[in-house]
Protein backbone atom coordinates (compact mmCIF):
# COMPACT_ATOMS: atom_id res chain seq x y z
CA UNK A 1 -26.85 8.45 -5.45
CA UNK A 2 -25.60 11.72 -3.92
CA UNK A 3 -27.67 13.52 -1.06
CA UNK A 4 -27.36 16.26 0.59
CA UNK A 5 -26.08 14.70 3.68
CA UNK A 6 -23.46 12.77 1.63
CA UNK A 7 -20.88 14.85 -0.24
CA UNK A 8 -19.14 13.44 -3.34
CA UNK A 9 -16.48 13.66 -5.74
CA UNK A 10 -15.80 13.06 -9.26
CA UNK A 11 -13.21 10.79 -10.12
CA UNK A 12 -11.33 9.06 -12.98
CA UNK A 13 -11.80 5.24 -12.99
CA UNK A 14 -7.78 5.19 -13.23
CA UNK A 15 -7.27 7.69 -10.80
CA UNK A 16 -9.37 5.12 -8.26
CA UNK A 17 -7.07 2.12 -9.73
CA UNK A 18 -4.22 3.73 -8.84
CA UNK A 19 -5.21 5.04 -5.08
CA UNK A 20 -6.57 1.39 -4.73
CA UNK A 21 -3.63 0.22 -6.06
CA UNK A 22 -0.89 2.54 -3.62
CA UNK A 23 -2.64 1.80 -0.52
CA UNK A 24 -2.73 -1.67 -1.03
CA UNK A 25 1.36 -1.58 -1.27
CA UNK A 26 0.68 0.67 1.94
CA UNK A 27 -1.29 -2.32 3.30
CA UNK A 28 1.88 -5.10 2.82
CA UNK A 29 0.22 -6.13 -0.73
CA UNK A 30 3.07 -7.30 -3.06
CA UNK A 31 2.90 -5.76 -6.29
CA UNK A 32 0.73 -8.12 -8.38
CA UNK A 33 -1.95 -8.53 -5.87
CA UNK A 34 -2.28 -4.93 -4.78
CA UNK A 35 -2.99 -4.42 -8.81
CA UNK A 36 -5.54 -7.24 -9.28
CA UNK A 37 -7.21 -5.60 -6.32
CA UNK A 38 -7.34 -2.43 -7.16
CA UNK A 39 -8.54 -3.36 -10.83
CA UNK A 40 -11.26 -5.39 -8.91
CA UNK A 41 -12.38 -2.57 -6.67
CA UNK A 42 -12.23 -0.24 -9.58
CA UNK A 43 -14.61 -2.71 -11.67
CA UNK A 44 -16.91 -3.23 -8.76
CA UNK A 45 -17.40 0.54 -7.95
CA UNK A 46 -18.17 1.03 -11.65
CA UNK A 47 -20.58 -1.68 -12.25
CA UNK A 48 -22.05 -2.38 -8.42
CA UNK A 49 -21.45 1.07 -6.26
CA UNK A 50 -19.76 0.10 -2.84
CA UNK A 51 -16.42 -0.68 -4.56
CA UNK A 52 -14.65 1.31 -2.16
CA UNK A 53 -16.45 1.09 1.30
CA UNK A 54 -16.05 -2.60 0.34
CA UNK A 55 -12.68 -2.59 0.25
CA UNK A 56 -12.61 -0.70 3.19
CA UNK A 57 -14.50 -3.23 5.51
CA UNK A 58 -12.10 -5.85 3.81
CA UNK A 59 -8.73 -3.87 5.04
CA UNK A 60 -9.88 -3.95 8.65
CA UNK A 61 -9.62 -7.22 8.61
CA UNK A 62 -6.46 -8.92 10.71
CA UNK A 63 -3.69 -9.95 7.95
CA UNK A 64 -4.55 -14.48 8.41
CA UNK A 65 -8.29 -13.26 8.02
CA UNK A 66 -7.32 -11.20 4.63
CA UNK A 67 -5.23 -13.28 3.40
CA UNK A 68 -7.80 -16.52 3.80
CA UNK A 69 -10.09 -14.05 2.07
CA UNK A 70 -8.17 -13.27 -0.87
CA UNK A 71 -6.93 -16.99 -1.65
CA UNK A 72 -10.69 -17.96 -1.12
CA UNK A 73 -11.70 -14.93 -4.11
CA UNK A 74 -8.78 -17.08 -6.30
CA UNK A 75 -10.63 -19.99 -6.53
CA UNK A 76 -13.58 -19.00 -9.09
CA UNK A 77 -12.36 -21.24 -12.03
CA UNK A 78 -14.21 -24.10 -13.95
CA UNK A 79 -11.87 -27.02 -14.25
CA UNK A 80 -11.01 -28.04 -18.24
CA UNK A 81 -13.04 -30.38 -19.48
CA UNK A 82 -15.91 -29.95 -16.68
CA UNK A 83 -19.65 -28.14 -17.80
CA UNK A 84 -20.22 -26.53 -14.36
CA UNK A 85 -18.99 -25.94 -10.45
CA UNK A 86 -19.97 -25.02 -7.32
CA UNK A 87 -17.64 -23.08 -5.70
CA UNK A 88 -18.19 -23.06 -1.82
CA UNK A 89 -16.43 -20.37 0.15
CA UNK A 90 -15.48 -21.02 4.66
CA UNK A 91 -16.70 -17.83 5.05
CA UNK A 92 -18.83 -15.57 3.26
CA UNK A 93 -16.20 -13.41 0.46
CA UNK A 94 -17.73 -9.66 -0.13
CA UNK A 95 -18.42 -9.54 -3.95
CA UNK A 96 -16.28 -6.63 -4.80
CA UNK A 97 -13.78 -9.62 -4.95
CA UNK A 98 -15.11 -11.98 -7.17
CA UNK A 99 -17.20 -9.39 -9.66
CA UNK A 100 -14.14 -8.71 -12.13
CA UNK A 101 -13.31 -12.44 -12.23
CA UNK A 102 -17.09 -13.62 -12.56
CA UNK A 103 -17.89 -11.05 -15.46
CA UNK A 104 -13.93 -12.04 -17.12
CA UNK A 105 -15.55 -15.24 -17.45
CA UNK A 106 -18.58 -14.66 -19.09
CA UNK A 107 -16.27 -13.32 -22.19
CA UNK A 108 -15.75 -17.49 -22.64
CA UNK A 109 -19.60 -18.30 -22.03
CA UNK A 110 -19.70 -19.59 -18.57
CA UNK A 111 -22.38 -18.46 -16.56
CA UNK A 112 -22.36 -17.62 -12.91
CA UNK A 113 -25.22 -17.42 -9.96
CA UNK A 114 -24.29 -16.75 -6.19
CA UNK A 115 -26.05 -18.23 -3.66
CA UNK A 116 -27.87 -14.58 -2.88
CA UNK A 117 -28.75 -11.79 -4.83
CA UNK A 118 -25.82 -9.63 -5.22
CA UNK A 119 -26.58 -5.68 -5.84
CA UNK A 120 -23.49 -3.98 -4.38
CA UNK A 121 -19.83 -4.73 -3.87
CA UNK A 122 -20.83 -5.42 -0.31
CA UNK A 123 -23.30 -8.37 -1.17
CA UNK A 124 -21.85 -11.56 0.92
CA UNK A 125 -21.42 -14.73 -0.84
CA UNK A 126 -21.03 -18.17 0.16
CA UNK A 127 -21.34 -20.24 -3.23
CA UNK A 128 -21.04 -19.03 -6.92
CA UNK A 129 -22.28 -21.71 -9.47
CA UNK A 130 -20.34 -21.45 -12.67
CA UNK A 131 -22.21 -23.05 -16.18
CA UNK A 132 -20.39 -23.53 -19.51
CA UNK A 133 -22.94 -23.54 -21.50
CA UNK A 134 -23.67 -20.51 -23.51
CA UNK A 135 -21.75 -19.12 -26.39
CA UNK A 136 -19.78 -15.57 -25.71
CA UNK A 137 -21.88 -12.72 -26.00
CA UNK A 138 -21.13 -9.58 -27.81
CA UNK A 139 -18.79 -7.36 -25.79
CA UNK A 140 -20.36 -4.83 -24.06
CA UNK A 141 -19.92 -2.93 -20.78
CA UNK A 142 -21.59 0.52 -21.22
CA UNK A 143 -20.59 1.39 -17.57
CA UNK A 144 -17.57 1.32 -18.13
CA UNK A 145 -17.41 3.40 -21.36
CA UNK A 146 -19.76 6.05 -18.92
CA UNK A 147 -16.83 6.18 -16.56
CA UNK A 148 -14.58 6.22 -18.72
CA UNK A 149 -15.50 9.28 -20.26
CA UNK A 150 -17.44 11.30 -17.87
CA UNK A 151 -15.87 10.16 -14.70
CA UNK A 152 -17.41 8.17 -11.93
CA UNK A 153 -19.04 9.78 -9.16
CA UNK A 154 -17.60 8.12 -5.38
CA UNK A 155 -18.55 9.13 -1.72
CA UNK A 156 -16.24 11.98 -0.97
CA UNK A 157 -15.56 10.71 2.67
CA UNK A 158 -14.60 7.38 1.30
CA UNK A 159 -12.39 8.89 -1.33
CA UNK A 160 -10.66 10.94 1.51
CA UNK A 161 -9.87 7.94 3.74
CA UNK A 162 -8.76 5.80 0.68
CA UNK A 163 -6.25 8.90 0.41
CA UNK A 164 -5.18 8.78 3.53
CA UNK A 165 -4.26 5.34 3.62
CA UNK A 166 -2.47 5.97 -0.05
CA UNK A 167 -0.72 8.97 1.07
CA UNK A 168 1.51 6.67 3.02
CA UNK A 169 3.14 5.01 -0.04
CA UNK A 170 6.48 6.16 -0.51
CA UNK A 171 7.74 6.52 -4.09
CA UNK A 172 11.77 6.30 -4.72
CA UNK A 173 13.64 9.43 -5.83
CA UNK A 174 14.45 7.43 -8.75
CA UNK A 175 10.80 6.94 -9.75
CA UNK A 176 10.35 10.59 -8.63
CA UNK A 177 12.82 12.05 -10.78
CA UNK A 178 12.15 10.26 -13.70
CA UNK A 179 8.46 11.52 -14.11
């Protein structure tokens, strides 16, 4: 994953939540979305790669476009009752939006295919089928418990412009002085 020609850092899976999670604020995010996005970016870099530069692309976009985008990434649920769902999206949704949520529900053995293969957070996707079918399988996320413990490895120019954008968010005195 690292080259010569692409420097990068080591970083603590909560340290990206959190820098994810500032810069969203930064970005006119209320509170509750700015975390479910961060914890989504933060899963996707672990598990996919491109978590980041994902997010990224997706903050470039005008505010009506973003905000179509991130009702759009609400909608993965299979209705009570129902055995499957297609889930069609306007416009394509990058997957670093829908991974958290699609691997959440796998925990209550529904199954999920997109409409292309996805192998980064920066796979497009127009439809995600959704199956309830199978029973829950064994917990296990072995990524996770990698980056967890050893850290996870991002592109250090990415990490630097995510900083930038966090460095903006202004913490209260209050806040300030109690920590």
């Amino acid at each position: 994953m690292c080259s010569m020609d692409k420097a990068s850092i080591l970083v603590a899976p909560r340290e990206l939540k959190d820098q994810v999670e500032r810069a969203n604020r930064v970005l006119g995010c209320e509170a509750s979305v700015a975390d479910r996005l961060a914890e989504d970016v933060t899963f996707c870099e672990i598990n996919y790669g491109q978590g980041i530069s994902s997010w990224l692309e997706i903050t470039a976009l005008d505010s009506v476009v973003l905000d179509n985008v991130l009702r759009s990434s609400l909608r993965l649920r299979l209705p009570t009752n129902t055995k499957s769902v297609d889930v069609h999206f306007d416009s394509p949704v990058l997957f670093v939006l829908l991974a958290r949520t699609l691997h959440n529900q796998e925990n209550f053995g529904i199954t999920w295919s997109c409409d292309s293969e996805v192998t980064s957070g920066h796979s497009p996707v127009v439809s995600v089928s959704l199956k309830s079918d199978t029973p829950p399988p064994p917990s296990r996320n072995q990524k996770t418990a990698g980056a967890l413990s050893t850290g996870l490895k991002v592109s250090l120019h990415e990490w630097n412009q995510l900083n930038k954008i966090a460095s903006q968010f202004l913490m209260s005195e209050e806040v300030l002085d109690a920590s």
